[in-house]
C-alpha atoms as a PDB file:
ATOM      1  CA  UNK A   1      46.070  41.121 -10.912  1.00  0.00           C
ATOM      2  CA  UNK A   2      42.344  42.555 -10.667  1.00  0.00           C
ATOM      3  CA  UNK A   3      39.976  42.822 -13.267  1.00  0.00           C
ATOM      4  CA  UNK A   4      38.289  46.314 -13.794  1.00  0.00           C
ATOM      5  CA  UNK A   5      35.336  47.005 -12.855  1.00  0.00           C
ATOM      6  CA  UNK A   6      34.017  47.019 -16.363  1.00  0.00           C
ATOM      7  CA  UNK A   7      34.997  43.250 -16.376  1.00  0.00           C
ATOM      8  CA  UNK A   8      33.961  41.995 -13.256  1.00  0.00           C
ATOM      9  CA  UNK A   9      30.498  43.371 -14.633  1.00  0.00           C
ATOM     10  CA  UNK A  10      30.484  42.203 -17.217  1.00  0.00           C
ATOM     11  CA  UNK A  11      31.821  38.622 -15.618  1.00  0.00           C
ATOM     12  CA  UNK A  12      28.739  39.050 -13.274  1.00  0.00           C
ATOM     13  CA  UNK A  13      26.428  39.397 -15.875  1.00  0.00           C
ATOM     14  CA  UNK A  14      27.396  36.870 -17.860  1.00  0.00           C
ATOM     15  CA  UNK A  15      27.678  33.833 -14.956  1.00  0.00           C
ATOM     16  CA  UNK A  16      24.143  35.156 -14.278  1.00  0.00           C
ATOM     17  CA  UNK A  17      23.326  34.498 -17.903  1.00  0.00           C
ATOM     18  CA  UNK A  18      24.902  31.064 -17.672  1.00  0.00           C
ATOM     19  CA  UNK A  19      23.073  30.526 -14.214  1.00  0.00           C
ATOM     20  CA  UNK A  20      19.712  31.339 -15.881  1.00  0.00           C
ATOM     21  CA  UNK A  21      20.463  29.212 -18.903  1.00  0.00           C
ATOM     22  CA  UNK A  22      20.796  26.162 -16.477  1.00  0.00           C
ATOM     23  CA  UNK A  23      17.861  26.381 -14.680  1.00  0.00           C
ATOM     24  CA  UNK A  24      16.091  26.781 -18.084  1.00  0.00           C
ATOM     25  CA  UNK A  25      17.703  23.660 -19.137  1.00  0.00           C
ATOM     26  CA  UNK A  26      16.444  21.751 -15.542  1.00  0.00           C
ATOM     27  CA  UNK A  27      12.983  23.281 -15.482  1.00  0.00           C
ATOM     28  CA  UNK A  28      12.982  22.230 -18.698  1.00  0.00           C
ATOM     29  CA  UNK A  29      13.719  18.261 -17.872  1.00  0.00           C
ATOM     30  CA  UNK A  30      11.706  18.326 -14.819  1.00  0.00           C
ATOM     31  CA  UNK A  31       8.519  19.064 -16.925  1.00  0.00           C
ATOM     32  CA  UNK A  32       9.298  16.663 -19.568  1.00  0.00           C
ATOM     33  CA  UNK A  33       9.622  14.271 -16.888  1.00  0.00           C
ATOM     34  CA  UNK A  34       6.595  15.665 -15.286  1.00  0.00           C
ATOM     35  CA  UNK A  35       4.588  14.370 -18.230  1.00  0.00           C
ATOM     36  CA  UNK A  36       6.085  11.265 -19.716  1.00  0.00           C
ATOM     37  CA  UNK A  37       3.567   8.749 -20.353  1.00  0.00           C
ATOM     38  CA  UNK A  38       2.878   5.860 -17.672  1.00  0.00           C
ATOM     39  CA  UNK A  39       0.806   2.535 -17.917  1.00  0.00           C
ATOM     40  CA  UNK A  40      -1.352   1.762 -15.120  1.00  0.00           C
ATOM     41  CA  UNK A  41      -3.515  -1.608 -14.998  1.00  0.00           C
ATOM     42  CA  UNK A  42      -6.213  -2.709 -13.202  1.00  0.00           C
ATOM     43  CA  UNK A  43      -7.403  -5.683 -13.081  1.00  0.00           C
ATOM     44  CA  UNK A  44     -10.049  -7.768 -11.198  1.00  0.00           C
ATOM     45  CA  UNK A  45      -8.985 -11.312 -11.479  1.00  0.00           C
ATOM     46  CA  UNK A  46     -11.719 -12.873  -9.170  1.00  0.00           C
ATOM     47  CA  UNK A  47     -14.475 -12.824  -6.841  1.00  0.00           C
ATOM     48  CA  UNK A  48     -15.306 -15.412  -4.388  1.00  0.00           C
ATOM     49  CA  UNK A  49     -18.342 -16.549  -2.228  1.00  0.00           C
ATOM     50  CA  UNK A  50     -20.406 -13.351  -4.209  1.00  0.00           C
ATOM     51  CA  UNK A  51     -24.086 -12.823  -2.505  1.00  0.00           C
ATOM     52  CA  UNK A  52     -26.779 -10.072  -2.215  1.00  0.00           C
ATOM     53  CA  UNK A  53     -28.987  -9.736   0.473  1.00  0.00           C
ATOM     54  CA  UNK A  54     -31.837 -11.990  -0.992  1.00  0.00           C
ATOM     55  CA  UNK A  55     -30.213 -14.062  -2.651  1.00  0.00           C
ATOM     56  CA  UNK A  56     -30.315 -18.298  -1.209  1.00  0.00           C
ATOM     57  CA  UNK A  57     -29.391 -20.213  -3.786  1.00  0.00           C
ATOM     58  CA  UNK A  58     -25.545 -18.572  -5.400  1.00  0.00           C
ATOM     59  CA  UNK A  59     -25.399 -20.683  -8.054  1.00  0.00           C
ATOM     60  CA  UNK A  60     -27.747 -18.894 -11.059  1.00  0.00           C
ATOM     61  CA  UNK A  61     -25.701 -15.165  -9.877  1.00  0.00           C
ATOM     62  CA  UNK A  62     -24.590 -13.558 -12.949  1.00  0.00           C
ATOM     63  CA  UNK A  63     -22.195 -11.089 -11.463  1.00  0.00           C
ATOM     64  CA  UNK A  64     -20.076  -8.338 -13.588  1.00  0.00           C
ATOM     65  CA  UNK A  65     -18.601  -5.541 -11.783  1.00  0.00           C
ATOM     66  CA  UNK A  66     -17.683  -1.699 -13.095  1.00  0.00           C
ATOM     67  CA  UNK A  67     -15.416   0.745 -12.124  1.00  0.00           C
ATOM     68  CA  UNK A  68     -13.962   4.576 -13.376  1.00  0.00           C
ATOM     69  CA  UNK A  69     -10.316   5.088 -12.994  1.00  0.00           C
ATOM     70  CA  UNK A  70      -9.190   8.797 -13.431  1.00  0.00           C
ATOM     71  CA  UNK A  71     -10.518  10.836 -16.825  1.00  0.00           C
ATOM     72  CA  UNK A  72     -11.082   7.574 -18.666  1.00  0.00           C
ATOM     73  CA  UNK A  73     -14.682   6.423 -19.521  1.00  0.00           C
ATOM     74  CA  UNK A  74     -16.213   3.708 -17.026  1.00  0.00           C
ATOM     75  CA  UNK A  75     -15.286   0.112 -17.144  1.00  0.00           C
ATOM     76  CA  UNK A  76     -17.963  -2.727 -17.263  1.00  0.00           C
ATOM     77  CA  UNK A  77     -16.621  -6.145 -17.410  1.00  0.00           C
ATOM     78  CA  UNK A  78     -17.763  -9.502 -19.061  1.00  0.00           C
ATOM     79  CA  UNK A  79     -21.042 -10.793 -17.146  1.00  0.00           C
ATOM     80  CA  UNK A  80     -20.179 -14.412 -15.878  1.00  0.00           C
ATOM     81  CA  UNK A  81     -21.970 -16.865 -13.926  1.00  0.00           C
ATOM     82  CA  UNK A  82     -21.951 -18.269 -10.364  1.00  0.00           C
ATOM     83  CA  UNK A  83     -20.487 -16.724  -6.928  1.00  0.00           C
ATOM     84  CA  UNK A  84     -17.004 -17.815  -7.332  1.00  0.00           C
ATOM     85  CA  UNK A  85     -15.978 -16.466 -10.722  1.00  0.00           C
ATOM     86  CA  UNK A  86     -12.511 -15.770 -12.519  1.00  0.00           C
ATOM     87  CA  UNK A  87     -12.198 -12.455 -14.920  1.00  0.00           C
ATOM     88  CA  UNK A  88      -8.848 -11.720 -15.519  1.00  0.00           C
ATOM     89  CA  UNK A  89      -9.392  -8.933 -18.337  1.00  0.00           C
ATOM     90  CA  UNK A  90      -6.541  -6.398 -17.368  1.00  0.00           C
ATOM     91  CA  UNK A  91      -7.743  -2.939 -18.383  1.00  0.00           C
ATOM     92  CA  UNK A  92      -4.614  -0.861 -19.721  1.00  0.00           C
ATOM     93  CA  UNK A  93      -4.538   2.918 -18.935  1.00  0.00           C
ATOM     94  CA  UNK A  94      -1.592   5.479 -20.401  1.00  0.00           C
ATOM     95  CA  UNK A  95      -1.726   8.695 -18.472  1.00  0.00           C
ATOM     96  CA  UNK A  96       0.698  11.493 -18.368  1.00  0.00           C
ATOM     97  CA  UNK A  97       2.463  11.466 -14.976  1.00  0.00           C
ATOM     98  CA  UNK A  98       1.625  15.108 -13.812  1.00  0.00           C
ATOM     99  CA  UNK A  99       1.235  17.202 -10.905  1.00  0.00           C
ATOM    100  CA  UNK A 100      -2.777  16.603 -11.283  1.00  0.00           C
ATOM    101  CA  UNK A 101      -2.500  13.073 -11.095  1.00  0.00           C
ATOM    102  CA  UNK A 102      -0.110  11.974  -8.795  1.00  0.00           C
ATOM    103  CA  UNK A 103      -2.971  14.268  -6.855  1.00  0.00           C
ATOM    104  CA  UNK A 104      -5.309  12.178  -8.350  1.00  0.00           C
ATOM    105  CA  UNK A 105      -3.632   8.788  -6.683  1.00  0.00           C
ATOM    106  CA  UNK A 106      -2.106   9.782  -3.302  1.00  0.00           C
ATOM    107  CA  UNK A 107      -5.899  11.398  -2.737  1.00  0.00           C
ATOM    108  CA  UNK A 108      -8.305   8.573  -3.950  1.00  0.00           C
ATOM    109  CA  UNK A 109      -9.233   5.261  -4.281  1.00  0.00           C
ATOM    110  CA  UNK A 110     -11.129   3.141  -7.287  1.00  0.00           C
ATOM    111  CA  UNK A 111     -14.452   2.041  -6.503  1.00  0.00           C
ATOM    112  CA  UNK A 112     -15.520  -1.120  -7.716  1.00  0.00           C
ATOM    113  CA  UNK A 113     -18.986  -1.988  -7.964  1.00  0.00           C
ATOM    114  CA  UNK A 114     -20.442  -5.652  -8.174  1.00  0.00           C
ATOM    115  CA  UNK A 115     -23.819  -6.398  -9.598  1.00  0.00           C
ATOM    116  CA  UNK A 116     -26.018  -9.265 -10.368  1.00  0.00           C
ATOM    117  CA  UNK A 117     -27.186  -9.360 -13.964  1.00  0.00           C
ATOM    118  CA  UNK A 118     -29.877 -11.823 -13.301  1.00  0.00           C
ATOM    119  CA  UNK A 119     -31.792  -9.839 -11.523  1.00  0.00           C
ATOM    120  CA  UNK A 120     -34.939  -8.453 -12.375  1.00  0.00           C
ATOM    121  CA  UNK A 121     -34.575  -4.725 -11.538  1.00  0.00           C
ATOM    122  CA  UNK A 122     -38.516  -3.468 -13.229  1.00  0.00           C
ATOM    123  CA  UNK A 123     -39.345  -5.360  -9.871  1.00  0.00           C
ATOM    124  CA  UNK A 124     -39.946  -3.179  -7.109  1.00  0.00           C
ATOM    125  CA  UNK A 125     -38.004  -5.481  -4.957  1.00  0.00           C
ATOM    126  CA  UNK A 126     -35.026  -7.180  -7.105  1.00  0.00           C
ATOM    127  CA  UNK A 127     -32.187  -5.690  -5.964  1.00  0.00           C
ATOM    128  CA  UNK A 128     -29.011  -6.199  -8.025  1.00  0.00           C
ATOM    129  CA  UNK A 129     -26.813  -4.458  -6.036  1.00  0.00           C
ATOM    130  CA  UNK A 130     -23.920  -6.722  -4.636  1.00  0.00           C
ATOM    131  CA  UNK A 131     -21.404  -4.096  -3.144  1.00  0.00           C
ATOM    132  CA  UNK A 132     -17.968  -2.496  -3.461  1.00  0.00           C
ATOM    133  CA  UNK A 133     -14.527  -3.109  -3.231  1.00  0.00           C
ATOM    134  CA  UNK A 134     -12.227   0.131  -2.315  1.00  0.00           C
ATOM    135  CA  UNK A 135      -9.119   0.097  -3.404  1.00  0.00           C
ATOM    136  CA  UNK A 136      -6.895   2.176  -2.385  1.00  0.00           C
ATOM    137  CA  UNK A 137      -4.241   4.384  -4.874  1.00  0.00           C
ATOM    138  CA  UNK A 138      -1.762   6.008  -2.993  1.00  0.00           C
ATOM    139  CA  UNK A 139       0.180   2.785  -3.103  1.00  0.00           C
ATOM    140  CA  UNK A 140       0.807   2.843  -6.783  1.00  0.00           C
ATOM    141  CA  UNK A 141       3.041   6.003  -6.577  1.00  0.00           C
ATOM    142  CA  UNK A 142       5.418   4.091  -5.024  1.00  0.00           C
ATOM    143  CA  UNK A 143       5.168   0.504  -6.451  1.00  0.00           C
ATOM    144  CA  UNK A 144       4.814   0.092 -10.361  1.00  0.00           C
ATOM    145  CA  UNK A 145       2.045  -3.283  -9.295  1.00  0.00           C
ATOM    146  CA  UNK A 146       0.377  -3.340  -6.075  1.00  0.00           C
ATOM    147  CA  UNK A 147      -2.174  -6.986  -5.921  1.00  0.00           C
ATOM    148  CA  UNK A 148      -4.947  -6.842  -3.588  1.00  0.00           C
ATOM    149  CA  UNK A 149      -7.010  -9.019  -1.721  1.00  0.00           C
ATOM    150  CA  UNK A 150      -9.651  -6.918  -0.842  1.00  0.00           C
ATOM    151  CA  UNK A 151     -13.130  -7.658   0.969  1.00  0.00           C
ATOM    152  CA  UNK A 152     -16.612  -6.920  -1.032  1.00  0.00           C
ATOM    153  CA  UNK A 153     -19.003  -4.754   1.321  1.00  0.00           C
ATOM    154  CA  UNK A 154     -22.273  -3.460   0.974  1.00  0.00           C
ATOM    155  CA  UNK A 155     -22.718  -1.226   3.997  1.00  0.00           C
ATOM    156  CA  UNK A 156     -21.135  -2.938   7.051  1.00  0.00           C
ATOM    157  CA  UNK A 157     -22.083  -6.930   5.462  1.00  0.00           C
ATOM    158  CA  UNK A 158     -18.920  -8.470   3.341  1.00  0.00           C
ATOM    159  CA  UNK A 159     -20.483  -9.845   0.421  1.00  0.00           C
ATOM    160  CA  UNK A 160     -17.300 -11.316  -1.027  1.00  0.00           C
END
């Protein structure tokens, strides 16, 4: 038999209810998935064959490096000693996994810079400068560890 008219309204009305309750309920998830918290490290585990431009003898090089990942204040490692040195001092990052930074990774890259403690930079001339490494993000929105072996440039010159 058919229902009334009064009761297929009021059927209509209340699957629409129901239908709006649901997508409450999934919007819902999607942003609470939208900003769970996610662990990212970085970490530079070594450099090898480190030089600057003036630099002959590699030996007395006391290289640290620094880098800024996302809103978080800038990294500056431990200063070590010599052109082929080991760091290994993971840096651990918890970031909410939203809209803005899943932006933030599939559109830039970390920078990080190499310097050379030792030298004297009131001189004119002492350049400290070693160069960068770019490392590329995008990849980490698909892999939860990506390892790189990435090349040290300062302009066009690989300095490690």
């Amino acid at each position: 038999m058919r229902r009334s008219l009064e009761e297929a309204v009021k059927f209509y009305y209340k699957t629409v209810k129901d239908l709006k309750k649901l997508e409450d309920r999934q919007i819902a998830m999607l942003e609470d998935a939208d900003s769970q918290a996610k662990v990212f490290v970085l970490n530079v585990k070594k450099a090898k064959g480190l030089r600057r431009e003036d630099l002959n003898d590699r030996k007395h090089m006391e290289p640290f490096y620094s880098f800024e990942f996302y809103q978080f204040d800038a990294y500056r490692s431990a200063t070590l000693t010599g052109s082929d040195v080991e760091w290994n001092y993971p840096q651990k990052y918890e970031v909410q996994y939203t809209k803005q930074f899943v932006e933030y990774l599939s559109r830039n890259e970390v920078q990080i810079h190499f310097c050379d403690e030792s030298v004297d930079i009131s001189n004119n001339k002492g350049r400290d400068y070693i160069g960068t490494a770019f490392v590329p993000l995008r990849q980490l929105l698909d892999m939860n560890e990506v390892n790189f072996t990435i090349d040290i440039k300062n302009g066009n010159i690989t300095r490690g």
